[in-house]
Protein backbone atom coordinates (compact mmCIF):
# COMPACT_ATOMS: atom_id res chain seq x y z
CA UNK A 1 112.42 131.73 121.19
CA UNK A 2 113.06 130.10 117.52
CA UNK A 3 109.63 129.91 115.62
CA UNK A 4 109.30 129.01 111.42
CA UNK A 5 106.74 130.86 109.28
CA UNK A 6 104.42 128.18 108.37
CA UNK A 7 101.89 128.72 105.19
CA UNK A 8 99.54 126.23 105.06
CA UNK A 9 97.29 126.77 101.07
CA UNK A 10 94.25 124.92 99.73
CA UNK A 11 93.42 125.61 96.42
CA UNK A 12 90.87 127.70 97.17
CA UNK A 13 92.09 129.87 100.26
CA UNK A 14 94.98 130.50 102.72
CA UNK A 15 93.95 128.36 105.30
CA UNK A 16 96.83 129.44 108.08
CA UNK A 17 99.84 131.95 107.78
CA UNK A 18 102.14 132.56 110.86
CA UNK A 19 104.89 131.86 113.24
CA UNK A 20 105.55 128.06 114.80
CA UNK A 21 107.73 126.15 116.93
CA UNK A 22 106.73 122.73 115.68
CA UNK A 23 105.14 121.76 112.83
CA UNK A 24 104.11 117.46 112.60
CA UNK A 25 102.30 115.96 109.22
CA UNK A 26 102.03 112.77 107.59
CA UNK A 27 104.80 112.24 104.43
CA UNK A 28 104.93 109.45 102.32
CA UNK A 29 107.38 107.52 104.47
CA UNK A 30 106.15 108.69 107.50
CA UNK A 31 105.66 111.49 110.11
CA UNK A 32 107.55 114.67 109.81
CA UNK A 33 108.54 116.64 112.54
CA UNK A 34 109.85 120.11 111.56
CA UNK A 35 111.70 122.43 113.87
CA UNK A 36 112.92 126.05 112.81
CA UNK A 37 116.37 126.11 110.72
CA UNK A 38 115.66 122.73 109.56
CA UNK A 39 117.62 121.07 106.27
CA UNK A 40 116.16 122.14 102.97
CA UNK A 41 113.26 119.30 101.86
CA UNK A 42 110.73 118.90 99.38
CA UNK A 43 108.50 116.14 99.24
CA UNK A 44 104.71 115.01 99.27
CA UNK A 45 102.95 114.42 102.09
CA UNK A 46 99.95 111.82 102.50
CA UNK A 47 96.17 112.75 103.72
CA UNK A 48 96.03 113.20 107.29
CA UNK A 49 96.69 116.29 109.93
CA UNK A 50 99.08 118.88 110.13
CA UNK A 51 99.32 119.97 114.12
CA UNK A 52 101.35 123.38 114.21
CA UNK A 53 102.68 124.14 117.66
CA UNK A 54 102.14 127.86 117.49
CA UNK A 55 104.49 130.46 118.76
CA UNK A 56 101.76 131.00 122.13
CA UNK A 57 101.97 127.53 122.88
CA UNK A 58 98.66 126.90 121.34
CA UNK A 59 98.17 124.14 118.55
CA UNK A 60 96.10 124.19 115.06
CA UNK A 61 94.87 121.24 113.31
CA UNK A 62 94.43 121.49 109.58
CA UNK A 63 93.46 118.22 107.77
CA UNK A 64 95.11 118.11 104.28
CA UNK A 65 94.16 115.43 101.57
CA UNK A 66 97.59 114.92 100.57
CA UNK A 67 99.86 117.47 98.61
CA UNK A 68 103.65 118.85 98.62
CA UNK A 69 105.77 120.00 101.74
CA UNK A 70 108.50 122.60 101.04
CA UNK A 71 111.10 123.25 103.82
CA UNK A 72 113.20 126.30 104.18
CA UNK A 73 115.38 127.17 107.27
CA UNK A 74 112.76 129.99 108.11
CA UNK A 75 109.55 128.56 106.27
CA UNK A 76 106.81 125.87 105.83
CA UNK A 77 105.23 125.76 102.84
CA UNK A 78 102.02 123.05 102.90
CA UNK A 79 100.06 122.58 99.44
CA UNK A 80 97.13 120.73 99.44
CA UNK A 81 93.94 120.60 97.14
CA UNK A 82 91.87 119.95 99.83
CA UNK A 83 92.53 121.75 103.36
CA UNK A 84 90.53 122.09 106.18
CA UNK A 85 90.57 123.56 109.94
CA UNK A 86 90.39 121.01 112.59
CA UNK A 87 87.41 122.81 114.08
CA UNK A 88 85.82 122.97 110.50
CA UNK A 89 85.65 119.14 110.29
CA UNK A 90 82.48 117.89 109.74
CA UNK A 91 82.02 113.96 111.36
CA UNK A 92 78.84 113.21 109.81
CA UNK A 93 79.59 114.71 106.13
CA UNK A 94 82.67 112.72 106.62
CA UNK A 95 80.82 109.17 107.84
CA UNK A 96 78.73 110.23 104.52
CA UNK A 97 81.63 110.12 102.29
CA UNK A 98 83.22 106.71 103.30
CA UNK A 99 80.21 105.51 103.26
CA UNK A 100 79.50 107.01 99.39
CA UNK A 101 82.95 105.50 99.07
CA UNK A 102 82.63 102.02 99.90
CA UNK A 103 79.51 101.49 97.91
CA UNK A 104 81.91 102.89 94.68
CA UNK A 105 83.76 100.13 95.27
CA UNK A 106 81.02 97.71 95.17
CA UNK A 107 79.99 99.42 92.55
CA UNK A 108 83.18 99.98 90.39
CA UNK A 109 82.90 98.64 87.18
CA UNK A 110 86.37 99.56 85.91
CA UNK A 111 90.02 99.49 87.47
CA UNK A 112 89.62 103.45 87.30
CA UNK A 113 86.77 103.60 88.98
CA UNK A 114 87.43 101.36 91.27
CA UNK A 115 91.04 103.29 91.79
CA UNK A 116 88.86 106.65 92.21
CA UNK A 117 86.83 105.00 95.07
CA UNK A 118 89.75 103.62 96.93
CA UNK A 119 91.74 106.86 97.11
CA UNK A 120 88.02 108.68 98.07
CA UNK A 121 87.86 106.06 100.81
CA UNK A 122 91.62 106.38 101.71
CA UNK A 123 91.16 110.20 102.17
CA UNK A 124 87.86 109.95 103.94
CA UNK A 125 89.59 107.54 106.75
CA UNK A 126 92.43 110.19 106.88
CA UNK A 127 89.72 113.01 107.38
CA UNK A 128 87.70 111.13 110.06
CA UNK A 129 91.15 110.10 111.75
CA UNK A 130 92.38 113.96 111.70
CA UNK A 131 89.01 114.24 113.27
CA UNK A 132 89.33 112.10 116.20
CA UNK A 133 93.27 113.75 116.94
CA UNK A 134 91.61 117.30 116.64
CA UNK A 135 88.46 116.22 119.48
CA UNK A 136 91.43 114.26 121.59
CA UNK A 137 93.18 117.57 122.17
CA UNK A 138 90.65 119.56 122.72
């Protein structure tokens, strides 16, 4: 069976580290499907989930808040700020932040603050839709 190494890196921990057959996030232009022995690619990806089809057949959901992708024929690289397990998601700390984030916006007094708020809110939607995909599979 072909499987890719896949690192997936917050930057405070490792978040996963091991072998896939699939790996699916969200780039800039749109979903990415990754098999092993793809082309060469770097790029950066948008907030949303990363689902890793594992080598077992099981899958992991990791929510990322945007960051780089780096392809090799034999590895996945994810870098991300922000990274967090599917089963670590938190609905109602999430619901808190959008919330936090659309009163910012009423609130914004200046283009950068209003700027700051709409890429909060942009992430938060991303988070609480990564939610929903991790619950649906379960």
């Amino acid at each position: 069976m072909n499987t890719i190494h896949v690192d997936v890196v917050s930057a405070e921990e490792s978040i996963f580290s091991g072998e896939a057959r699939f790996v699916a996030l969200p780039g800039e232009a749109g979903e990415l499907g990754i098999y092993p022995r793809h082309t060469p690619l770097i790029t950066r990806i948008k907030a949303g989930s990363v689902r890793i089809e594992q080598a077992d057949g099981s899958e992991e959901f990791i929510f990322v808040a945007g960051g780089i992708l780096e392809v090799q024929p034999h590895c996945i690289t994810v870098l991300s700020d922000t990274a967090i397990r599917g089963k670590d998601l938190d609905d109602e700390k999430a619901n808190e932040a959008k919330a936090a984030a659309e009163e910012a916006i009423k609130n914004a007094k200046t283009d950068i603050d209003l700027a700051k708020a709409t890429s909060e809110l942009s992430i938060m939607l991303a988070q609480i839709q990564a939610l929903r995909k991790y619950r649906q599979k379960k």
